[in-house]
PDB file of N, CA and C in Angstrom:
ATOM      1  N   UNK A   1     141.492 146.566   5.176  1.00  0.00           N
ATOM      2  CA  UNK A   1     141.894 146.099   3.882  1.00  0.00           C
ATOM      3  C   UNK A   1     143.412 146.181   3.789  1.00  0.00           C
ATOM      4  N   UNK A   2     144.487 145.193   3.359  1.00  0.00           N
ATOM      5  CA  UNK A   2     145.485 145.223   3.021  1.00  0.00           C
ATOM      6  C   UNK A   2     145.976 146.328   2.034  1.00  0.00           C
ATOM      7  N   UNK A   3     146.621 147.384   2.519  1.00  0.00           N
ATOM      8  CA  UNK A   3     147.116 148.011   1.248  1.00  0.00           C
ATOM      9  C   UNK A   3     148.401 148.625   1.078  1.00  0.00           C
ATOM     10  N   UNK A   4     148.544 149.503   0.211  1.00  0.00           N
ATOM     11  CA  UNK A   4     150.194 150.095  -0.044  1.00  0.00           C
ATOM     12  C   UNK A   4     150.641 148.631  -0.068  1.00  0.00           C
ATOM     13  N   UNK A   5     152.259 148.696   0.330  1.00  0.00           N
ATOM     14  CA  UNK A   5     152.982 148.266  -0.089  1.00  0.00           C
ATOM     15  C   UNK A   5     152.487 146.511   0.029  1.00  0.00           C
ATOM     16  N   UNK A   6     151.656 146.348   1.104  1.00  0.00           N
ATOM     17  CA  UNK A   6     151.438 145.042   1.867  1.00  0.00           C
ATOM     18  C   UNK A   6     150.872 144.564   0.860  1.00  0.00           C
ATOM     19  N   UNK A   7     149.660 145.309   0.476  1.00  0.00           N
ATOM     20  CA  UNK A   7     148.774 144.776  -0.931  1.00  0.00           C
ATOM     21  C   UNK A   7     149.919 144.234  -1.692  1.00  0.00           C
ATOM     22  N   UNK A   8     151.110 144.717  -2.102  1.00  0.00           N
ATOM     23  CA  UNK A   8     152.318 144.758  -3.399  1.00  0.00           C
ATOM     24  C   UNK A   8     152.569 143.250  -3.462  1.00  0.00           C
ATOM     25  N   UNK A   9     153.002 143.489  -1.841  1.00  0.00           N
ATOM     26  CA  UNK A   9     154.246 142.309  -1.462  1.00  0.00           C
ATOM     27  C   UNK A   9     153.275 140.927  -1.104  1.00  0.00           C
ATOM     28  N   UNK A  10     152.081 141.034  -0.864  1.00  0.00           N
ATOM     29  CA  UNK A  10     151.137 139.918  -0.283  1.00  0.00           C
ATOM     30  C   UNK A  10     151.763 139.656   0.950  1.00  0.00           C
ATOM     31  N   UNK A  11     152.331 140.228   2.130  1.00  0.00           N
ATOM     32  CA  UNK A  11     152.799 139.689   3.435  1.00  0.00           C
ATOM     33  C   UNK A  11     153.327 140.894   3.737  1.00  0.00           C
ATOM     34  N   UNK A  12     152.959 140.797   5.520  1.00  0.00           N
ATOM     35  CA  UNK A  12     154.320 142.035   6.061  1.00  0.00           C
ATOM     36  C   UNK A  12     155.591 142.369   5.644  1.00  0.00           C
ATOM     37  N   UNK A  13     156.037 143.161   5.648  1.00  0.00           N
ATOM     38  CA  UNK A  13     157.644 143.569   5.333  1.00  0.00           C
ATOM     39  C   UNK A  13     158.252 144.220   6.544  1.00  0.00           C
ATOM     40  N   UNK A  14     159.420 143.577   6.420  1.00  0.00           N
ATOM     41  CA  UNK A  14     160.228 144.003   7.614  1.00  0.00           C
ATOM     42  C   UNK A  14     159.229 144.113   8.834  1.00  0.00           C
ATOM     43  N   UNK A  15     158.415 143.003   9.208  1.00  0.00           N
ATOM     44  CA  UNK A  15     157.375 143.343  10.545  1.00  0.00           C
ATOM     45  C   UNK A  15     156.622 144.343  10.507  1.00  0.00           C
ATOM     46  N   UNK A  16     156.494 144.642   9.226  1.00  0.00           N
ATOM     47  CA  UNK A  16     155.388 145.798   9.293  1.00  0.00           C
ATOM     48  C   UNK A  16     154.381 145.477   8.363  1.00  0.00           C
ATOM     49  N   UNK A  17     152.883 145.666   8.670  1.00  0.00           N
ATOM     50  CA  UNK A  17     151.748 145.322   8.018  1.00  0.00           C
ATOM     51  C   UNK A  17     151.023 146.769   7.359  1.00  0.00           C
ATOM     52  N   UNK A  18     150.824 147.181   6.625  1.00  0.00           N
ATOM     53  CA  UNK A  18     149.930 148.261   6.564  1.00  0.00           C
ATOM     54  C   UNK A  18     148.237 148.178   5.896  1.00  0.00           C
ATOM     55  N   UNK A  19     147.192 148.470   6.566  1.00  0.00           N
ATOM     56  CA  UNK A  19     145.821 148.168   6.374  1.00  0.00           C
ATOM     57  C   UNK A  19     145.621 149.676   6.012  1.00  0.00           C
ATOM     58  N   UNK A  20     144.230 149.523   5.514  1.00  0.00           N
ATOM     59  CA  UNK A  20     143.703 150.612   5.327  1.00  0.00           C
ATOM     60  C   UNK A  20     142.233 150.420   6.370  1.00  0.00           C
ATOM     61  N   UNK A  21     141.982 151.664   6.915  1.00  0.00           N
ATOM     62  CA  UNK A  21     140.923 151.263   7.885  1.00  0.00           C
ATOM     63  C   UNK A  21     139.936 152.560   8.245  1.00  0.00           C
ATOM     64  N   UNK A  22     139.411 152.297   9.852  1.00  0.00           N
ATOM     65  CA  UNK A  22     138.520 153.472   9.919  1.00  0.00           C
ATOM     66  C   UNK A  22     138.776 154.638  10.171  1.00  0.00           C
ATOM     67  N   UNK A  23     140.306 154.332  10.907  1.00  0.00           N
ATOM     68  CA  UNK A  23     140.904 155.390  11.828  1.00  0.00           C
ATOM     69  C   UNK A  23     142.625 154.818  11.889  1.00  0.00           C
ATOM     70  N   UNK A  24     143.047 155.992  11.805  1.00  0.00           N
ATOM     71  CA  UNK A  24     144.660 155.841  11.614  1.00  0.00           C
ATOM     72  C   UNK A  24     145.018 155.254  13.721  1.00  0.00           C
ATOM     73  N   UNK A  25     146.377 154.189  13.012  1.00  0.00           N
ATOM     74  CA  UNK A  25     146.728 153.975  14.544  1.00  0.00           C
ATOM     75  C   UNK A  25     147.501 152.870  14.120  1.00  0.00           C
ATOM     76  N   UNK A  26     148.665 152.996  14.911  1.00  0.00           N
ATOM     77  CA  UNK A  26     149.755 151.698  15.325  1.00  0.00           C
ATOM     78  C   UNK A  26     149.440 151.084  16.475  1.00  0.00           C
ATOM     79  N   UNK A  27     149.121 149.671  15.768  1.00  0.00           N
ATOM     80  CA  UNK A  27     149.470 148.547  16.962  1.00  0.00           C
ATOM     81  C   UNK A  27     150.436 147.396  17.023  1.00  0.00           C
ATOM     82  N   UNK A  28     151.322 147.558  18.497  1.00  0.00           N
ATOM     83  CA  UNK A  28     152.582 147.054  18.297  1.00  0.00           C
ATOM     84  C   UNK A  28     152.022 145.482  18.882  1.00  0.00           C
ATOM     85  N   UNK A  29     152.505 144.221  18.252  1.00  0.00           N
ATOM     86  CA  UNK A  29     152.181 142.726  18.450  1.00  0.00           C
ATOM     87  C   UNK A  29     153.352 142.354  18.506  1.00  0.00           C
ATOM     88  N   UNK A  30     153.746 141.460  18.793  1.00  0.00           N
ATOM     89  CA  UNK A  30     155.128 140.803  18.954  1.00  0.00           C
ATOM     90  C   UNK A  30     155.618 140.449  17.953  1.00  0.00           C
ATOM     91  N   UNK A  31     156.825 140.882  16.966  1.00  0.00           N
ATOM     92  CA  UNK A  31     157.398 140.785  16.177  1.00  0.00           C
ATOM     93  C   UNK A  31     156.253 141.455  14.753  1.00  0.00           C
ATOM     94  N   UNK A  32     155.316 142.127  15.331  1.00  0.00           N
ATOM     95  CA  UNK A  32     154.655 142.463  14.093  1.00  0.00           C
ATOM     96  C   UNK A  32     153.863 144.362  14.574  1.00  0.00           C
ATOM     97  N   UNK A  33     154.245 145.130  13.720  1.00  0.00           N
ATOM     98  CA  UNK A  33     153.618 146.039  13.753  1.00  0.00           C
ATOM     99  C   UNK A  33     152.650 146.589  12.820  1.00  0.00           C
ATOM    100  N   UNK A  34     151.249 146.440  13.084  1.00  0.00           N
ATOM    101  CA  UNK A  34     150.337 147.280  12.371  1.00  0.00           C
ATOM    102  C   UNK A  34     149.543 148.189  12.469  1.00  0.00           C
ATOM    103  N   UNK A  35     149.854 148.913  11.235  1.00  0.00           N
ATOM    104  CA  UNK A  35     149.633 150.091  10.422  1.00  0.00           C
ATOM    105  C   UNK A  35     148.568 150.536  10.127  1.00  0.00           C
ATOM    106  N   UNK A  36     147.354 150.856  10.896  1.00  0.00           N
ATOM    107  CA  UNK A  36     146.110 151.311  10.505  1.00  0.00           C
ATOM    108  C   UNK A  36     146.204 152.464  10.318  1.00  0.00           C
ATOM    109  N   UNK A  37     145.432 152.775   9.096  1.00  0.00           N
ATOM    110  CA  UNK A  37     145.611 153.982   8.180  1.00  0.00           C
ATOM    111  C   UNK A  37     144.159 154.202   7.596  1.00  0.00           C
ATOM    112  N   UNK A  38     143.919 155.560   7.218  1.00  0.00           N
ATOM    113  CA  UNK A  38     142.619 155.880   7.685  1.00  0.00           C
ATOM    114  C   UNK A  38     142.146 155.542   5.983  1.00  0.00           C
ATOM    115  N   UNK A  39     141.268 155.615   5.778  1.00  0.00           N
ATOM    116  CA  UNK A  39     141.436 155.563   3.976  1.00  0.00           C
ATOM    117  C   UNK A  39     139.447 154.594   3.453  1.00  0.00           C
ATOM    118  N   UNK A  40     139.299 154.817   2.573  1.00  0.00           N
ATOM    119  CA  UNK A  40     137.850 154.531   2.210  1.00  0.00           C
ATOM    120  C   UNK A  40     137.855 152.573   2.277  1.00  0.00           C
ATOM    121  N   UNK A  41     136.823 152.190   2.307  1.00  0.00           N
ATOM    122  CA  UNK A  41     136.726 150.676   2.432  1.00  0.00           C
ATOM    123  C   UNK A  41     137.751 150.058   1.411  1.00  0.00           C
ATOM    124  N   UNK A  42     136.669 148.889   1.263  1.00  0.00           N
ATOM    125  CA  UNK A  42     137.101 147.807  -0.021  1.00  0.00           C
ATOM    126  C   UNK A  42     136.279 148.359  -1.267  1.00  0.00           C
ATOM    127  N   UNK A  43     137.252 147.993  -2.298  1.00  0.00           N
ATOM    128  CA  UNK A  43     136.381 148.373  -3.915  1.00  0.00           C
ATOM    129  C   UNK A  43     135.546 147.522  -4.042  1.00  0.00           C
ATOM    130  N   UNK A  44     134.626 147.424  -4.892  1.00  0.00           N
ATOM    131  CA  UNK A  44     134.135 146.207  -5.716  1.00  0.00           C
ATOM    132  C   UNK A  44     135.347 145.470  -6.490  1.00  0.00           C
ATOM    133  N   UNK A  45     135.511 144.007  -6.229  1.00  0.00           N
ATOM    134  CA  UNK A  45     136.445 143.280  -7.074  1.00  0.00           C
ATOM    135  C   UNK A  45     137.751 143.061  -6.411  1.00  0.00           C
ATOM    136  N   UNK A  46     137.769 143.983  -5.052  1.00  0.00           N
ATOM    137  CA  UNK A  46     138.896 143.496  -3.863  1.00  0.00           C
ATOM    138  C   UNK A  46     138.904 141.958  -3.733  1.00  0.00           C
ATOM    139  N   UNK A  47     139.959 141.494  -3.134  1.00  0.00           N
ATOM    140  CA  UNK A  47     139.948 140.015  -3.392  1.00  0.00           C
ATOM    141  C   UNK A  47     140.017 139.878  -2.260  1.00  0.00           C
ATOM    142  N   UNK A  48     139.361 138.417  -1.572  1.00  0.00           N
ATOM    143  CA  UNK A  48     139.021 137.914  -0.039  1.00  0.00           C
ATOM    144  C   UNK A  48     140.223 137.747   0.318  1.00  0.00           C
ATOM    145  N   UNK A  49     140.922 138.269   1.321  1.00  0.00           N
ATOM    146  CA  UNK A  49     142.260 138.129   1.757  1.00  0.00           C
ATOM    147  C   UNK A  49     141.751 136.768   3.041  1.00  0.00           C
ATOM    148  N   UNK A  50     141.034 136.761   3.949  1.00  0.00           N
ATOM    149  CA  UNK A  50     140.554 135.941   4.971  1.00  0.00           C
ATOM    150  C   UNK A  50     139.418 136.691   4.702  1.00  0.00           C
ATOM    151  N   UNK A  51     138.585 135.632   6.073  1.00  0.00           N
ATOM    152  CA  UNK A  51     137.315 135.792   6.124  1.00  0.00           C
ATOM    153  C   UNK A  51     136.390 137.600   6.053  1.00  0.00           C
ATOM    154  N   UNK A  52     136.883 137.946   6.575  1.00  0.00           N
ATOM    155  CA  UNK A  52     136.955 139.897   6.771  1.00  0.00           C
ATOM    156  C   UNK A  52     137.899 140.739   5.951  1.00  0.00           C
ATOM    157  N   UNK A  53     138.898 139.967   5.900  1.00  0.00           N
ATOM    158  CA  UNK A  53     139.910 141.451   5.146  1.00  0.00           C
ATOM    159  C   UNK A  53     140.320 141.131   3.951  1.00  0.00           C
ATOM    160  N   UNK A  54     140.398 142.061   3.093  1.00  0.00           N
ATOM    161  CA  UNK A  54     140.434 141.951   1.719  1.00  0.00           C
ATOM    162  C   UNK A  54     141.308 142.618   1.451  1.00  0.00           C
ATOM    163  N   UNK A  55     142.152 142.681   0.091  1.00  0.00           N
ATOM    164  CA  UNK A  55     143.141 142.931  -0.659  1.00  0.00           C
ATOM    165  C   UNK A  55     143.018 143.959  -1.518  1.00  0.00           C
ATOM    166  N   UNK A  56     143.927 145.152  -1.495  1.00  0.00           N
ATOM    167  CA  UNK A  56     143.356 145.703  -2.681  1.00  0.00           C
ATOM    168  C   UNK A  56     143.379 145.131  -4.218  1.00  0.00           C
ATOM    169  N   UNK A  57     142.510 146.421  -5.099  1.00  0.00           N
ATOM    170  CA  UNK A  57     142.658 145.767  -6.361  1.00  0.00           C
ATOM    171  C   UNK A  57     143.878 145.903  -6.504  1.00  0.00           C
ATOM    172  N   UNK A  58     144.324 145.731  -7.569  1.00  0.00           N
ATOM    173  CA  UNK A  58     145.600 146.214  -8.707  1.00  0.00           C
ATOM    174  C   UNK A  58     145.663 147.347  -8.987  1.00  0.00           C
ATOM    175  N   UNK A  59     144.747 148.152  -9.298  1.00  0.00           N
ATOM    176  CA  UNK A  59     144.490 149.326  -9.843  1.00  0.00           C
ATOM    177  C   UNK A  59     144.837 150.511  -8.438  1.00  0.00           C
ATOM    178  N   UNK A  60     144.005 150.088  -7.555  1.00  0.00           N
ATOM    179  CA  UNK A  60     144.030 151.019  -6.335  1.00  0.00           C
ATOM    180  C   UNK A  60     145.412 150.568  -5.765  1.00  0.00           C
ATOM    181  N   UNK A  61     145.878 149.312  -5.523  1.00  0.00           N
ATOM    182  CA  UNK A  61     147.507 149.001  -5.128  1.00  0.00           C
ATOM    183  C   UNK A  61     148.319 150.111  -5.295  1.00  0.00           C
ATOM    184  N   UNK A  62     148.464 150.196  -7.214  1.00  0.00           N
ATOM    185  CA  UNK A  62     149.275 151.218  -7.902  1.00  0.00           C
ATOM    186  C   UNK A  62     149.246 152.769  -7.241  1.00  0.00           C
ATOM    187  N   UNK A  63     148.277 152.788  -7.079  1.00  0.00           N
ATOM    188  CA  UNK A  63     147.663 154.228  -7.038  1.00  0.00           C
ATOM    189  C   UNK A  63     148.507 154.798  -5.564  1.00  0.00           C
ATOM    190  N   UNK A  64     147.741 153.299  -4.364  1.00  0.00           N
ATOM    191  CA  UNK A  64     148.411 153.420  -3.331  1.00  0.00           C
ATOM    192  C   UNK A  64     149.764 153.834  -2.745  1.00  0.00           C
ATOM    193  N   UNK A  65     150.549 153.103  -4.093  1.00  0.00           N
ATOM    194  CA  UNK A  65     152.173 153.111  -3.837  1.00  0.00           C
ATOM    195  C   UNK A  65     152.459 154.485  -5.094  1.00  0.00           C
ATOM    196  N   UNK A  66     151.841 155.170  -5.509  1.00  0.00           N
ATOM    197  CA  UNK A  66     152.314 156.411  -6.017  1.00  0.00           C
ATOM    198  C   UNK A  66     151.961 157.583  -4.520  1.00  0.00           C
ATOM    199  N   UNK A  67     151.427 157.614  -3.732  1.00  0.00           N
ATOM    200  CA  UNK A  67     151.718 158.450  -3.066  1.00  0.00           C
ATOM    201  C   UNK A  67     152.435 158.468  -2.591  1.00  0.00           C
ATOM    202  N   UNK A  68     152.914 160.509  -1.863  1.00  0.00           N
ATOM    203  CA  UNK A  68     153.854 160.754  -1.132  1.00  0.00           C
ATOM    204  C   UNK A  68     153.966 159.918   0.238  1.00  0.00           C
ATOM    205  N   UNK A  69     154.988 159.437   0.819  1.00  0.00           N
ATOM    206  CA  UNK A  69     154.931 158.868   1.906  1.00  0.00           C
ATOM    207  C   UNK A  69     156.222 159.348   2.688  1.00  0.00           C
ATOM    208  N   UNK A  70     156.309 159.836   3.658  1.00  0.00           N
ATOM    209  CA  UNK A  70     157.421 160.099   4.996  1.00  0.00           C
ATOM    210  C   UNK A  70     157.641 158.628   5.290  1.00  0.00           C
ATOM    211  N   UNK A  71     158.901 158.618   5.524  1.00  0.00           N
ATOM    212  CA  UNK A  71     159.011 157.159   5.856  1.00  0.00           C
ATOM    213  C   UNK A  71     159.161 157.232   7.456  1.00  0.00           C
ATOM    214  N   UNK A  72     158.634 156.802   8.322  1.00  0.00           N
ATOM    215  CA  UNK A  72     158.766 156.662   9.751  1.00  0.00           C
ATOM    216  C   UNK A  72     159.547 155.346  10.756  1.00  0.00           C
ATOM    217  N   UNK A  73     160.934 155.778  11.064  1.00  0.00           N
ATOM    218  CA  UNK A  73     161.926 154.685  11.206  1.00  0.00           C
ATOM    219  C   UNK A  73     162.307 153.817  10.165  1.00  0.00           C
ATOM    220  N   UNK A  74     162.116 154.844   9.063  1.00  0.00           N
ATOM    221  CA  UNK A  74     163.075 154.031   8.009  1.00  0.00           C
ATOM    222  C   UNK A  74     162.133 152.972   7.638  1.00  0.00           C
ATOM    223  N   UNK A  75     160.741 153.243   7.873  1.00  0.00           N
ATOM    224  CA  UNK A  75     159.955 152.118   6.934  1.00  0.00           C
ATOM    225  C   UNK A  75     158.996 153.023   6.720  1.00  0.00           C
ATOM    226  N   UNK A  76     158.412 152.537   5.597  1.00  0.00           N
ATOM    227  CA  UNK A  76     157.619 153.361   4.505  1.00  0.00           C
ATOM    228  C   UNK A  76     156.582 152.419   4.131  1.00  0.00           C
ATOM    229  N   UNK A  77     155.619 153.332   3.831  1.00  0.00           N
ATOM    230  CA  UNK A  77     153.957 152.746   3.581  1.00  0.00           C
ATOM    231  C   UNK A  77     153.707 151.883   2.456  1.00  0.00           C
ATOM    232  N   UNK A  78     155.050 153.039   1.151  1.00  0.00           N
ATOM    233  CA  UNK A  78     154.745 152.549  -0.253  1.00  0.00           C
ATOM    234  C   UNK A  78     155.870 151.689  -0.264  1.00  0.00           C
ATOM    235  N   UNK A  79     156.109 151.433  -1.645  1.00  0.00           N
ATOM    236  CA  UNK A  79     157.232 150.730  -2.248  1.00  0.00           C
ATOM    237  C   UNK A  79     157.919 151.907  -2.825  1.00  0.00           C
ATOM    238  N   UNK A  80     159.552 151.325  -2.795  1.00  0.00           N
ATOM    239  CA  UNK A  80     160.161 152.373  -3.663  1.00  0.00           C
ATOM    240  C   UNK A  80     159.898 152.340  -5.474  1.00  0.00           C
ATOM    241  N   UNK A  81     160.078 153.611  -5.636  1.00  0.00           N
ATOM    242  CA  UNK A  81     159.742 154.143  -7.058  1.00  0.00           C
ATOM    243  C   UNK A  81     160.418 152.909  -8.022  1.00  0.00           C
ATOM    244  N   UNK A  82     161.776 152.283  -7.932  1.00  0.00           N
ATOM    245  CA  UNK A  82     162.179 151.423  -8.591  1.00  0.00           C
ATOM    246  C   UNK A  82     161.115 150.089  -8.660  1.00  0.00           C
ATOM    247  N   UNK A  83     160.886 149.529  -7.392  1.00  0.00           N
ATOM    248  CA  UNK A  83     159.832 147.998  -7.333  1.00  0.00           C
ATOM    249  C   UNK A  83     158.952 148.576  -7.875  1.00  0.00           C
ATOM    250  N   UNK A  84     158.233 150.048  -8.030  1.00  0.00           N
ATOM    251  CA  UNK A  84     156.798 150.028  -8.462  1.00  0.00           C
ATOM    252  C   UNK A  84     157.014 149.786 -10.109  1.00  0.00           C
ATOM    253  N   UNK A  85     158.526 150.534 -10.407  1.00  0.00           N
ATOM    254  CA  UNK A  85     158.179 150.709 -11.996  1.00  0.00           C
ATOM    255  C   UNK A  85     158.389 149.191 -12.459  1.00  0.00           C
ATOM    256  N   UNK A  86     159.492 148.572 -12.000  1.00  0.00           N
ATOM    257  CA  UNK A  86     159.008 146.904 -12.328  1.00  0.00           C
ATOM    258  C   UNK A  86     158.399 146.206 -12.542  1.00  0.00           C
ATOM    259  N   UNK A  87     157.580 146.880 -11.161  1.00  0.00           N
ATOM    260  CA  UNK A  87     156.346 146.136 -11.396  1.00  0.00           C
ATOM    261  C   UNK A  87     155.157 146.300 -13.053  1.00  0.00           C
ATOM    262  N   UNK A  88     155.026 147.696 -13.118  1.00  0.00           N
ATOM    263  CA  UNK A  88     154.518 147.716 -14.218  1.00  0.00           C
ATOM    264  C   UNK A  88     155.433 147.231 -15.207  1.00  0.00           C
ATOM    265  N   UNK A  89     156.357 147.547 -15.813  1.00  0.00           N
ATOM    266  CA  UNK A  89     156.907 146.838 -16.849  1.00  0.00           C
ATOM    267  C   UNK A  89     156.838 145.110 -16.892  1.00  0.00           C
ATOM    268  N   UNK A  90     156.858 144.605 -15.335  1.00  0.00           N
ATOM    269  CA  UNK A  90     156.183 143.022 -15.444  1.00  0.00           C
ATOM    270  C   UNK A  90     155.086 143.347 -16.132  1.00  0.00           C
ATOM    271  N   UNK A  91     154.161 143.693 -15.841  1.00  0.00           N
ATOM    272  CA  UNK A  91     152.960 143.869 -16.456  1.00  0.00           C
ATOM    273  C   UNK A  91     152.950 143.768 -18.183  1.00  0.00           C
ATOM    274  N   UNK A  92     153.067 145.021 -18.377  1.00  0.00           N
ATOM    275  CA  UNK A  92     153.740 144.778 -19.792  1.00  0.00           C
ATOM    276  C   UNK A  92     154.333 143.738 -20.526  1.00  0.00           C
ATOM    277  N   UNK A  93     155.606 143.104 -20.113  1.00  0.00           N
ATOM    278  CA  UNK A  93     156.330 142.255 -20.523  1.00  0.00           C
ATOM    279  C   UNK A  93     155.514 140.646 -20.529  1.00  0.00           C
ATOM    280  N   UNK A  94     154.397 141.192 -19.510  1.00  0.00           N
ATOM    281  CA  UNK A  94     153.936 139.264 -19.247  1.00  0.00           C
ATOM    282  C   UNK A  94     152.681 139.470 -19.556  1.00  0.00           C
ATOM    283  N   UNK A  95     151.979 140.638 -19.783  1.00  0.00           N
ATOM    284  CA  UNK A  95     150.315 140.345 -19.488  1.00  0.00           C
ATOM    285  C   UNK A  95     150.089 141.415 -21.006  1.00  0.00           C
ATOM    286  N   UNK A  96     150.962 142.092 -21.362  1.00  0.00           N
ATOM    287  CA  UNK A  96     150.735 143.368 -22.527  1.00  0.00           C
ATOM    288  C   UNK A  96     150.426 144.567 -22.263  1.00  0.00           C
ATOM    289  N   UNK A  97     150.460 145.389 -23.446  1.00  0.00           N
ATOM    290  CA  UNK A  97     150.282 147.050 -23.106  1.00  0.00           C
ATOM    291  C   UNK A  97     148.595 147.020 -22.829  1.00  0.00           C
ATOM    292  N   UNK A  98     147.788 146.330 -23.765  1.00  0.00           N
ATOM    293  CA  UNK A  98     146.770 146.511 -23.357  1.00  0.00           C
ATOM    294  C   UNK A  98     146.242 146.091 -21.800  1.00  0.00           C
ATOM    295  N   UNK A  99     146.769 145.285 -20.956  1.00  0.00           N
ATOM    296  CA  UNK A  99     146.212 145.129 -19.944  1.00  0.00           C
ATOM    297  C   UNK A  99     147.016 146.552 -18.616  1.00  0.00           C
ATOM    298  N   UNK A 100     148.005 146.720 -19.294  1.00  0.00           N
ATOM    299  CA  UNK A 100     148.659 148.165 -18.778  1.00  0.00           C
ATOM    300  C   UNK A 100     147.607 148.991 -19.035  1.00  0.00           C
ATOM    301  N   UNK A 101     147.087 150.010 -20.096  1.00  0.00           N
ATOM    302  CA  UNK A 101     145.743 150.564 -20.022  1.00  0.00           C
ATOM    303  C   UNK A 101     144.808 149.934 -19.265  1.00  0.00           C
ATOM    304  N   UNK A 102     144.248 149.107 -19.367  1.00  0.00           N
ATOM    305  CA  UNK A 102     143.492 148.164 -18.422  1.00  0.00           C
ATOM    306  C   UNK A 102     143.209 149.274 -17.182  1.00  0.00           C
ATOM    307  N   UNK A 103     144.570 148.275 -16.263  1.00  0.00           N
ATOM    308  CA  UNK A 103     144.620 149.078 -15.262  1.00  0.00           C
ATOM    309  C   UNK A 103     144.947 150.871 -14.857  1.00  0.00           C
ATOM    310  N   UNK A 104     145.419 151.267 -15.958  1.00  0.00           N
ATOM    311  CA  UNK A 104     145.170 153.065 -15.799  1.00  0.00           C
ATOM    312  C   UNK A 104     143.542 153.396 -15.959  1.00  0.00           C
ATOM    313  N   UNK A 105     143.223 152.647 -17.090  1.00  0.00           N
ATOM    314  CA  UNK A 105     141.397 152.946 -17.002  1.00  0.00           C
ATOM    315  C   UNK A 105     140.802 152.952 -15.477  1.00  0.00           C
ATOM    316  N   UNK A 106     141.235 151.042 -15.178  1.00  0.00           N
ATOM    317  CA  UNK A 106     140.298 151.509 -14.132  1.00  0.00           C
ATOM    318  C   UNK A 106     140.733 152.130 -12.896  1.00  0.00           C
ATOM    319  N   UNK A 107     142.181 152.784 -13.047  1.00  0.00           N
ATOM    320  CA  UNK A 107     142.633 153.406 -12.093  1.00  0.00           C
ATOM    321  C   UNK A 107     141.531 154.871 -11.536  1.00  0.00           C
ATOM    322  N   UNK A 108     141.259 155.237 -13.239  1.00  0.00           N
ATOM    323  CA  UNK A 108     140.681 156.538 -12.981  1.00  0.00           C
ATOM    324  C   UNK A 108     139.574 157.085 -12.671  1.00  0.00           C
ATOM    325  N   UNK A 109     138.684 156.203 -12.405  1.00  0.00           N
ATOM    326  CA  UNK A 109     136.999 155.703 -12.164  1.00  0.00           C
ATOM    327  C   UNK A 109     137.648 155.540 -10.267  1.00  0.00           C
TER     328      UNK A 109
END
């Protein structure tokens, strides 16, 4: 499943992909490195990224990019604290406070 920051951005960053999967492990591809990271499936309501891999929600995205992360060669799993809070205040500013609760509700389930 696409997640952390990748979920954020919808595409690799800086050649780096990060999934969530069965078992943690880097695999290096030519001009692309991915990030398998150990972590529970897809939610209900994940969105079909391709035929097999799916996207996180919104809710779990957020959640994703609030954890602690070591950054390893200067690239990092999450987004920085600034893009995340943007991001919610997009939220806010374009969709409302109520769909901001929204997603803390179903953050917490």
């Amino acid at each position: 499943m696409i997640s952390h920051r990748s979920a954020a951005e919808g595409r690799p960053g800086d050649g780096h992909i990060f999934l969530t999967y069965s078992y943690t492990r880097n695999v290096e591809l030519p001009g692309l490195t991915v990030h398998l990271l150990k972590g529970p499936g897809h939610d209900t309501g994940a969105t079909h990224f391709f035929e097999v891999l799916f996207r996180s929600t919104e809710p779990r995205m957020f959640l994703e990019n609030l954890q602690s992360a070591r950054s390893t060669s200067g690239i990092s799993k999450t987004m920085s604290r600034e893009d995340l809070e943007n991001r919610l205040e997009a939220v806010i500013r374009i969709r409302g406070e109520q769909a901001l609760n929204q997603i803390r509700d179903e953050a917490a389930h």
